[in-house]
PDB file of N, CA and C in Angstrom:
ATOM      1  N   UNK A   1     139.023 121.210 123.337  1.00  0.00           N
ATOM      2  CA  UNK A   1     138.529 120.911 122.008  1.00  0.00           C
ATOM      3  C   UNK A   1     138.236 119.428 121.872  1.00  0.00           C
ATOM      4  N   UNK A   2     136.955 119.403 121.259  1.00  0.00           N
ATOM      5  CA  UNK A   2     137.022 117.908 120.838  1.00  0.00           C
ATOM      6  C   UNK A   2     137.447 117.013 119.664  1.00  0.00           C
ATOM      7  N   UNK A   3     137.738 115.915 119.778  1.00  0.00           N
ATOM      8  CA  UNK A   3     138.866 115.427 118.824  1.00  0.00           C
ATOM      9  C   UNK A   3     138.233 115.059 117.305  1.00  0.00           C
ATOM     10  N   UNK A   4     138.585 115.718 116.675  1.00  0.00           N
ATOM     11  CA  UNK A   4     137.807 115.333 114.733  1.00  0.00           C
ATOM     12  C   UNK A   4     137.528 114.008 114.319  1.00  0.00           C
ATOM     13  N   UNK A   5     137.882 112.808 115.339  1.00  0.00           N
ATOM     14  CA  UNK A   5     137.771 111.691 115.181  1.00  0.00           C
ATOM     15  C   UNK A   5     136.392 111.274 115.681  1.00  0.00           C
ATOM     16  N   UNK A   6     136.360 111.809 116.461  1.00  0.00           N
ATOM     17  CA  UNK A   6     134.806 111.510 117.754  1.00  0.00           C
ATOM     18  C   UNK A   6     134.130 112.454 116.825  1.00  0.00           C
ATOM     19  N   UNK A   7     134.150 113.728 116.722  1.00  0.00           N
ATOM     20  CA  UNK A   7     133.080 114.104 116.082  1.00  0.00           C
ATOM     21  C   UNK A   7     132.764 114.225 114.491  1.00  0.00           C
ATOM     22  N   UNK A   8     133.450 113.725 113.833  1.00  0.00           N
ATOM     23  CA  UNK A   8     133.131 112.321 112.518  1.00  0.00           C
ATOM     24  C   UNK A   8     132.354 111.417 113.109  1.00  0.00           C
ATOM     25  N   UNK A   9     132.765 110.430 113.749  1.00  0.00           N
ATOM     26  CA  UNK A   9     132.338 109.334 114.163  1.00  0.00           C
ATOM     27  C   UNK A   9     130.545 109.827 114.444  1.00  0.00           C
ATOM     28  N   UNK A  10     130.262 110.574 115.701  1.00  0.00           N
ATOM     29  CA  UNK A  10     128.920 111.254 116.108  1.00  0.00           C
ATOM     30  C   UNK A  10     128.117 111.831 114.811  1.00  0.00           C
ATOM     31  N   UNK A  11     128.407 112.338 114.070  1.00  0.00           N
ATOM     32  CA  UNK A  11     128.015 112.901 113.047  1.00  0.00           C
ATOM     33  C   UNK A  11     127.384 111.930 112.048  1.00  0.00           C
ATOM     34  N   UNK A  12     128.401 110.952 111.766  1.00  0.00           N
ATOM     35  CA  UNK A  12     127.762 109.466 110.785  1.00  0.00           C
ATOM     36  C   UNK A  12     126.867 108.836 111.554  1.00  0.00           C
ATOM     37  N   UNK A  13     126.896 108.881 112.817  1.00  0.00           N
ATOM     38  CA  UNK A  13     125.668 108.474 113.660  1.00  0.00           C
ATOM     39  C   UNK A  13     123.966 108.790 113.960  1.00  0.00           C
ATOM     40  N   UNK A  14     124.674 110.062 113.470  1.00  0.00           N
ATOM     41  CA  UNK A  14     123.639 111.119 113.776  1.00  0.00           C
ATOM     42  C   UNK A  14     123.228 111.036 111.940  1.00  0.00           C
ATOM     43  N   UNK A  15     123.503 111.225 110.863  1.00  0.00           N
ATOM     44  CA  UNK A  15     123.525 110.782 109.766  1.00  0.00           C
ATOM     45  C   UNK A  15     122.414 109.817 109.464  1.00  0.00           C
ATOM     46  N   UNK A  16     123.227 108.417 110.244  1.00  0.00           N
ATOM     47  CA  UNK A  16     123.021 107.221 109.750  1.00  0.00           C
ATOM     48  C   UNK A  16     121.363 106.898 110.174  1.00  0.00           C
ATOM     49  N   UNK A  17     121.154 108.128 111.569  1.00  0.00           N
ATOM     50  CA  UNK A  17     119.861 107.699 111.895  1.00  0.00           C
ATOM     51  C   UNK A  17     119.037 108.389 111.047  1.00  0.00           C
ATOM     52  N   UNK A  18     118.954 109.709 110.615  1.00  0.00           N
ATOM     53  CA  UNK A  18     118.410 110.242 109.574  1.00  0.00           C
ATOM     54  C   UNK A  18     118.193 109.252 108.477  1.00  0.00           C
ATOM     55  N   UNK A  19     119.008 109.108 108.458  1.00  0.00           N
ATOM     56  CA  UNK A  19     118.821 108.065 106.680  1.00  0.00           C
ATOM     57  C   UNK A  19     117.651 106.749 107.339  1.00  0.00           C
ATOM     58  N   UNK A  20     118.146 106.054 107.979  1.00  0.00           N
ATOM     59  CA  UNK A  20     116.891 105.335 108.567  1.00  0.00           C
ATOM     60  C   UNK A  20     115.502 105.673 108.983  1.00  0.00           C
ATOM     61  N   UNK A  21     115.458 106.640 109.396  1.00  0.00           N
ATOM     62  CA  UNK A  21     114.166 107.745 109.616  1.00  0.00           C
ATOM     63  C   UNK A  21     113.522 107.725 108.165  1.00  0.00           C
ATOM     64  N   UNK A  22     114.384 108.234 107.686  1.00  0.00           N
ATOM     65  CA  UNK A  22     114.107 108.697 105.826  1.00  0.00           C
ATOM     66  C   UNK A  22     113.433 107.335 105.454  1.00  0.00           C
ATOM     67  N   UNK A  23     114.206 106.305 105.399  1.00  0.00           N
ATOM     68  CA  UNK A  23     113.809 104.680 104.417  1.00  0.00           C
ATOM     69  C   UNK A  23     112.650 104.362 105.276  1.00  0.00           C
ATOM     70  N   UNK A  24     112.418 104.234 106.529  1.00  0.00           N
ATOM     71  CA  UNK A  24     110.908 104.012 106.909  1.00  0.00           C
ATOM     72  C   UNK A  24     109.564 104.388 106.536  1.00  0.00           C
ATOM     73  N   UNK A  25     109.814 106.425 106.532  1.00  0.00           N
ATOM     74  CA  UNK A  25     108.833 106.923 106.505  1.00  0.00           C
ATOM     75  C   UNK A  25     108.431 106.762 104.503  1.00  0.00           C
ATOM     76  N   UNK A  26     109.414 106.542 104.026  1.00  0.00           N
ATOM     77  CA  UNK A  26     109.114 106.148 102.518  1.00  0.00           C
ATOM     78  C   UNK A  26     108.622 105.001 102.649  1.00  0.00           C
ATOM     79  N   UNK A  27     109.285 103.705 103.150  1.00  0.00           N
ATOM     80  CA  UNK A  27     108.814 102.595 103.435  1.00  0.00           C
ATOM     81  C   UNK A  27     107.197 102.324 103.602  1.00  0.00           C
ATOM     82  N   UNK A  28     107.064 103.015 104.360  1.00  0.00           N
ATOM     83  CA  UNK A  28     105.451 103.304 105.457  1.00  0.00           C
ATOM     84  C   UNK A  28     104.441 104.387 104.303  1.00  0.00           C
ATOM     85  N   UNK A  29     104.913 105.070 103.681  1.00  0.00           N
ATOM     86  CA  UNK A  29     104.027 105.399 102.587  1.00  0.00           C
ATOM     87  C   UNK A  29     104.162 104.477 101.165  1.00  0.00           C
ATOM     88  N   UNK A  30     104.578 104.190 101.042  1.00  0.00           N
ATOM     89  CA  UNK A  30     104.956 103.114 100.020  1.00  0.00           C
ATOM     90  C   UNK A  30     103.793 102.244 100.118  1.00  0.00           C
ATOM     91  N   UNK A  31     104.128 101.308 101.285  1.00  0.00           N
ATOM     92  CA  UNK A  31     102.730 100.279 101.904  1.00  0.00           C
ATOM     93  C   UNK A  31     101.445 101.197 102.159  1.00  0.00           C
ATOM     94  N   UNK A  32     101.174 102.243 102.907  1.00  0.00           N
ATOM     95  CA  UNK A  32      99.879 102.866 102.293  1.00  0.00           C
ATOM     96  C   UNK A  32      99.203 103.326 100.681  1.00  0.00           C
ATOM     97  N   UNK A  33     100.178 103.636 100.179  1.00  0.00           N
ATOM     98  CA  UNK A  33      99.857 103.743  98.748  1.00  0.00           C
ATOM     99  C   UNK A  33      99.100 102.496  98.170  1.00  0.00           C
ATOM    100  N   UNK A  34     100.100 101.288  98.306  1.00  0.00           N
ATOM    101  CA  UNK A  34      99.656 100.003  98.050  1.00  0.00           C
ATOM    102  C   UNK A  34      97.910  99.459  98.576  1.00  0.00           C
ATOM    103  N   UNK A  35      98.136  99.908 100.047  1.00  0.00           N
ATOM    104  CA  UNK A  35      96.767  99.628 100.402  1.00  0.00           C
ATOM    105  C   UNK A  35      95.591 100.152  99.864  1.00  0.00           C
ATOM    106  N   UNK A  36      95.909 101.764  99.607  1.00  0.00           N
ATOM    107  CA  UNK A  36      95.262 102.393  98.974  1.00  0.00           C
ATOM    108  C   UNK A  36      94.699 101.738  97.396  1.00  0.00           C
ATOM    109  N   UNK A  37      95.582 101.462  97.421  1.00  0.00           N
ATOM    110  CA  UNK A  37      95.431 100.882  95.675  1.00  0.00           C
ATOM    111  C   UNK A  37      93.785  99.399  95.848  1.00  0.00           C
ATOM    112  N   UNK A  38      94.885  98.622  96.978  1.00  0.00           N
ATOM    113  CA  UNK A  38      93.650  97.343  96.862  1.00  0.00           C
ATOM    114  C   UNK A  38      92.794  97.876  97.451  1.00  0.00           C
ATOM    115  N   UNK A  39      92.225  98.750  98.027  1.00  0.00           N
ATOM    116  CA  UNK A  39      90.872  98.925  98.723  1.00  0.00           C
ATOM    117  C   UNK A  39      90.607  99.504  97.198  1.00  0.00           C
ATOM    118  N   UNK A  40      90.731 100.691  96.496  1.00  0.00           N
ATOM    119  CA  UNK A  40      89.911 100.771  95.769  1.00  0.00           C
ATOM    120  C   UNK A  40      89.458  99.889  94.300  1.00  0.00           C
ATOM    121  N   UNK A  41      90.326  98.931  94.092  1.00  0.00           N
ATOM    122  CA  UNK A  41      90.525  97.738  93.432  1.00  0.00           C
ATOM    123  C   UNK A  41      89.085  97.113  93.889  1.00  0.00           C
ATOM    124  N   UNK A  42      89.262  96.907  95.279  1.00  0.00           N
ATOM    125  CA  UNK A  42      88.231  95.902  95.381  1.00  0.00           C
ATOM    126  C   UNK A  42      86.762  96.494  95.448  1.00  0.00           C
ATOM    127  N   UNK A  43      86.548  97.858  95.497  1.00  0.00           N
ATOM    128  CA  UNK A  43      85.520  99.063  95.791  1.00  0.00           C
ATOM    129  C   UNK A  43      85.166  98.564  93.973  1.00  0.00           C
ATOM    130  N   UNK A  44      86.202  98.719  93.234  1.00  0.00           N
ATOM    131  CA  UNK A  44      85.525  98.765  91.699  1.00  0.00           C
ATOM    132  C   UNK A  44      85.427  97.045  91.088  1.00  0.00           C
ATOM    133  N   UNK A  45      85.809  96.276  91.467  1.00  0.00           N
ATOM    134  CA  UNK A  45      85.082  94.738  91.476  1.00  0.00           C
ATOM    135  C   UNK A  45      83.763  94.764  91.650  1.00  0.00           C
ATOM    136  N   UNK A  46      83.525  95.277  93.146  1.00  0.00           N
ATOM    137  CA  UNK A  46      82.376  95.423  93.733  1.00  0.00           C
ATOM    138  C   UNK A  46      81.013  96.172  93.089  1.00  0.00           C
ATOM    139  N   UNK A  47      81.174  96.942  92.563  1.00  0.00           N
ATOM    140  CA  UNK A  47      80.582  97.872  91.678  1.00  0.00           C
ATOM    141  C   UNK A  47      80.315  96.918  90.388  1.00  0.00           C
ATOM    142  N   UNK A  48      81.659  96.279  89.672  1.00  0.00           N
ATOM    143  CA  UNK A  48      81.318  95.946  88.297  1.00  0.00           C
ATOM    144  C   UNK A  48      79.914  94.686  88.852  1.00  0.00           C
ATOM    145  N   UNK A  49      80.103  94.147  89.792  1.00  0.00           N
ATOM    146  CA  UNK A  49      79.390  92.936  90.084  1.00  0.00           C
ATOM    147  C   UNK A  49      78.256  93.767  90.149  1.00  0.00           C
ATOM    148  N   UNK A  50      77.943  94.811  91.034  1.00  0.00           N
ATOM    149  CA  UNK A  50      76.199  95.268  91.060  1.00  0.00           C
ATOM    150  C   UNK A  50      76.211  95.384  89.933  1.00  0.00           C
ATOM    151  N   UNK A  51      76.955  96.250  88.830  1.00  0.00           N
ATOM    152  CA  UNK A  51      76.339  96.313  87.135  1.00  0.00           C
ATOM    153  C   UNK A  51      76.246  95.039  87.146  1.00  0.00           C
ATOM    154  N   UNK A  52      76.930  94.140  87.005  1.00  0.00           N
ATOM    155  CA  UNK A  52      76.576  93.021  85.823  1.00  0.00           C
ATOM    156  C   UNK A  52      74.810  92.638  86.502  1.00  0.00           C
ATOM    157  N   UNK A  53      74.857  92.359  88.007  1.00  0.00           N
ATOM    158  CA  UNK A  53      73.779  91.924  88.292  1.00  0.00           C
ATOM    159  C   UNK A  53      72.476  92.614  87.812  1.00  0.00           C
ATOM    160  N   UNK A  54      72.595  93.745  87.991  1.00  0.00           N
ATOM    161  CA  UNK A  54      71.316  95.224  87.683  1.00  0.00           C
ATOM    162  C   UNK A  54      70.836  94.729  86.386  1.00  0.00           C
ATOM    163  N   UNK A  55      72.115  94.339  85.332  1.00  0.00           N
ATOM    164  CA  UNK A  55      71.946  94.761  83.967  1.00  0.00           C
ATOM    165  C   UNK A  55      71.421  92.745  83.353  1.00  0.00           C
ATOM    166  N   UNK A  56      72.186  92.167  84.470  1.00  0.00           N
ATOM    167  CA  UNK A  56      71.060  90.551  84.027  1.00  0.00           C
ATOM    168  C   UNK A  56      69.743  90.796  84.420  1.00  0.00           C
ATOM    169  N   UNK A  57      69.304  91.543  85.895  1.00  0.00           N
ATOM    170  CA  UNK A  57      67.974  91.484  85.798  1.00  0.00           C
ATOM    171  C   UNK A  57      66.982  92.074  84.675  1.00  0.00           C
ATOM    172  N   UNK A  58      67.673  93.282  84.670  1.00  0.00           N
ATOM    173  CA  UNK A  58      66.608  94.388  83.165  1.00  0.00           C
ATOM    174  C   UNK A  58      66.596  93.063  82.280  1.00  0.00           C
ATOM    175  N   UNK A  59      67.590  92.429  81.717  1.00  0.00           N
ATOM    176  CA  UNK A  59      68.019  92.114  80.393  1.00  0.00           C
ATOM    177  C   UNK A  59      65.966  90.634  80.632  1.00  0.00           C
ATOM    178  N   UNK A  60      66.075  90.164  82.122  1.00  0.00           N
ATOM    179  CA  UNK A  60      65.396  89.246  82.186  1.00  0.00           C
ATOM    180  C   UNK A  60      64.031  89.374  82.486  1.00  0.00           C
ATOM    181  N   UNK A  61      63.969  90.897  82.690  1.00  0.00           N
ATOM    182  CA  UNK A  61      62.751  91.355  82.918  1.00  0.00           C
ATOM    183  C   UNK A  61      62.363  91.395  84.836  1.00  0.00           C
ATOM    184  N   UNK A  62      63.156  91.006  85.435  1.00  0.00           N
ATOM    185  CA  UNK A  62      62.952  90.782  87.065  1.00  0.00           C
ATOM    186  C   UNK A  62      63.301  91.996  87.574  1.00  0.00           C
ATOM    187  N   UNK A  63      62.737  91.924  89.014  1.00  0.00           N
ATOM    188  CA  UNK A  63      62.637  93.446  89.774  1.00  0.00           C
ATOM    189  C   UNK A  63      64.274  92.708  90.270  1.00  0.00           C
ATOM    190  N   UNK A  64      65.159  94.034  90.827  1.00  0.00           N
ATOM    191  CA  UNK A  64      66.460  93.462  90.772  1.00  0.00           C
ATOM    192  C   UNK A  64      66.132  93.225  92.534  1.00  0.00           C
ATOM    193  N   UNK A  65      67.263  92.327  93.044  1.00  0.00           N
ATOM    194  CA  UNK A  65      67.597  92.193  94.446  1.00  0.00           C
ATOM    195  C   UNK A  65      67.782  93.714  95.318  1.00  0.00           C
ATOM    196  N   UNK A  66      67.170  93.376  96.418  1.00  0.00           N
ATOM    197  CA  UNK A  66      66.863  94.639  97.307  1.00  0.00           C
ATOM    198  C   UNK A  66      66.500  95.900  96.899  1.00  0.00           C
ATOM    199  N   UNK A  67      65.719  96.002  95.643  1.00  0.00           N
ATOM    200  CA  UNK A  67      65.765  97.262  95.316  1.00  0.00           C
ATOM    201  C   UNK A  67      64.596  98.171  96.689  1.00  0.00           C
ATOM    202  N   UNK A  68      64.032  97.422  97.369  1.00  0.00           N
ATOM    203  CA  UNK A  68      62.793  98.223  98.250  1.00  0.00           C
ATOM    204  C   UNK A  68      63.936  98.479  99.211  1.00  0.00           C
ATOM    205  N   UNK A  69      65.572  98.202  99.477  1.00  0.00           N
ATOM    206  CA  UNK A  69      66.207  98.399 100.338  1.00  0.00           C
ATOM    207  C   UNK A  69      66.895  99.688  99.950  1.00  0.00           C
ATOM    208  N   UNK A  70      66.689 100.245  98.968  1.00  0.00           N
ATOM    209  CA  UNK A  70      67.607 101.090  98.677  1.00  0.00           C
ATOM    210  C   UNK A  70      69.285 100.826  97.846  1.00  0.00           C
ATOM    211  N   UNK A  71      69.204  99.951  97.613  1.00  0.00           N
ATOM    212  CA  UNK A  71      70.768  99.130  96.721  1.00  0.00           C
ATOM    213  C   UNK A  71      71.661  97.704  97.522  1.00  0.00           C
ATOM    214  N   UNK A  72      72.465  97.777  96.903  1.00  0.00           N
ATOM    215  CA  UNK A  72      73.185  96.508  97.301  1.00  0.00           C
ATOM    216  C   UNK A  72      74.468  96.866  98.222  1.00  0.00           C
ATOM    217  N   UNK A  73      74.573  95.844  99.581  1.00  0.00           N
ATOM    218  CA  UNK A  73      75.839  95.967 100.446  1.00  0.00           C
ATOM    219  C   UNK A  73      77.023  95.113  99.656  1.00  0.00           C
TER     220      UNK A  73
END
C-alpha cells in the first residue's frame, strides 16, 4: 500500500498543475479578447476617417480621393 502522505502530496501536485493549466488558458483568452477589441477599435477609427473625408468632399463639391480605385486603403 501506498502511504496517504505521498499520495496527498501527488495529488496537490497533480492539482496544482491543473489550476495552472486553468489561469493560462484564461490568461491567453483574456489577451485575445483584448486584441480583439483593439483591432476592431482601430477598423472603426478607420472608417469614421473615410466618413469624415467622403462627407468634406460632397460638402466641397470635389470628386473624393481614389474614387476611380474603387475606395480607400
Amino acid at each position: 500500500m501506498r502511504d496517504s502522505g505521498l499520495f496527498l502530496k501527488e495529488l496537490e501536485e497533480k492539482l496544482l498543475g491543473f489550476v495552472l493549466r486553468l489561469l493560462r488558458f484564461k490568461r491567453n483568452a483574456f489577451f485575445e479578447k483584448v486584441q480583439e477589441r483593439k483591432y476592431s477599435s482601430e477598423r472603426s477609427v478607420r472608417s469614421e476617417r473615410v466618413i469624415a473625408r467622403l462627407t468634406a468632399c460632397r460638402q466641397l463639391g470635389l470628386d473624393p480621393p481614389n474614387a476611380n480605385e474603387g475606395g480607400y486603403k
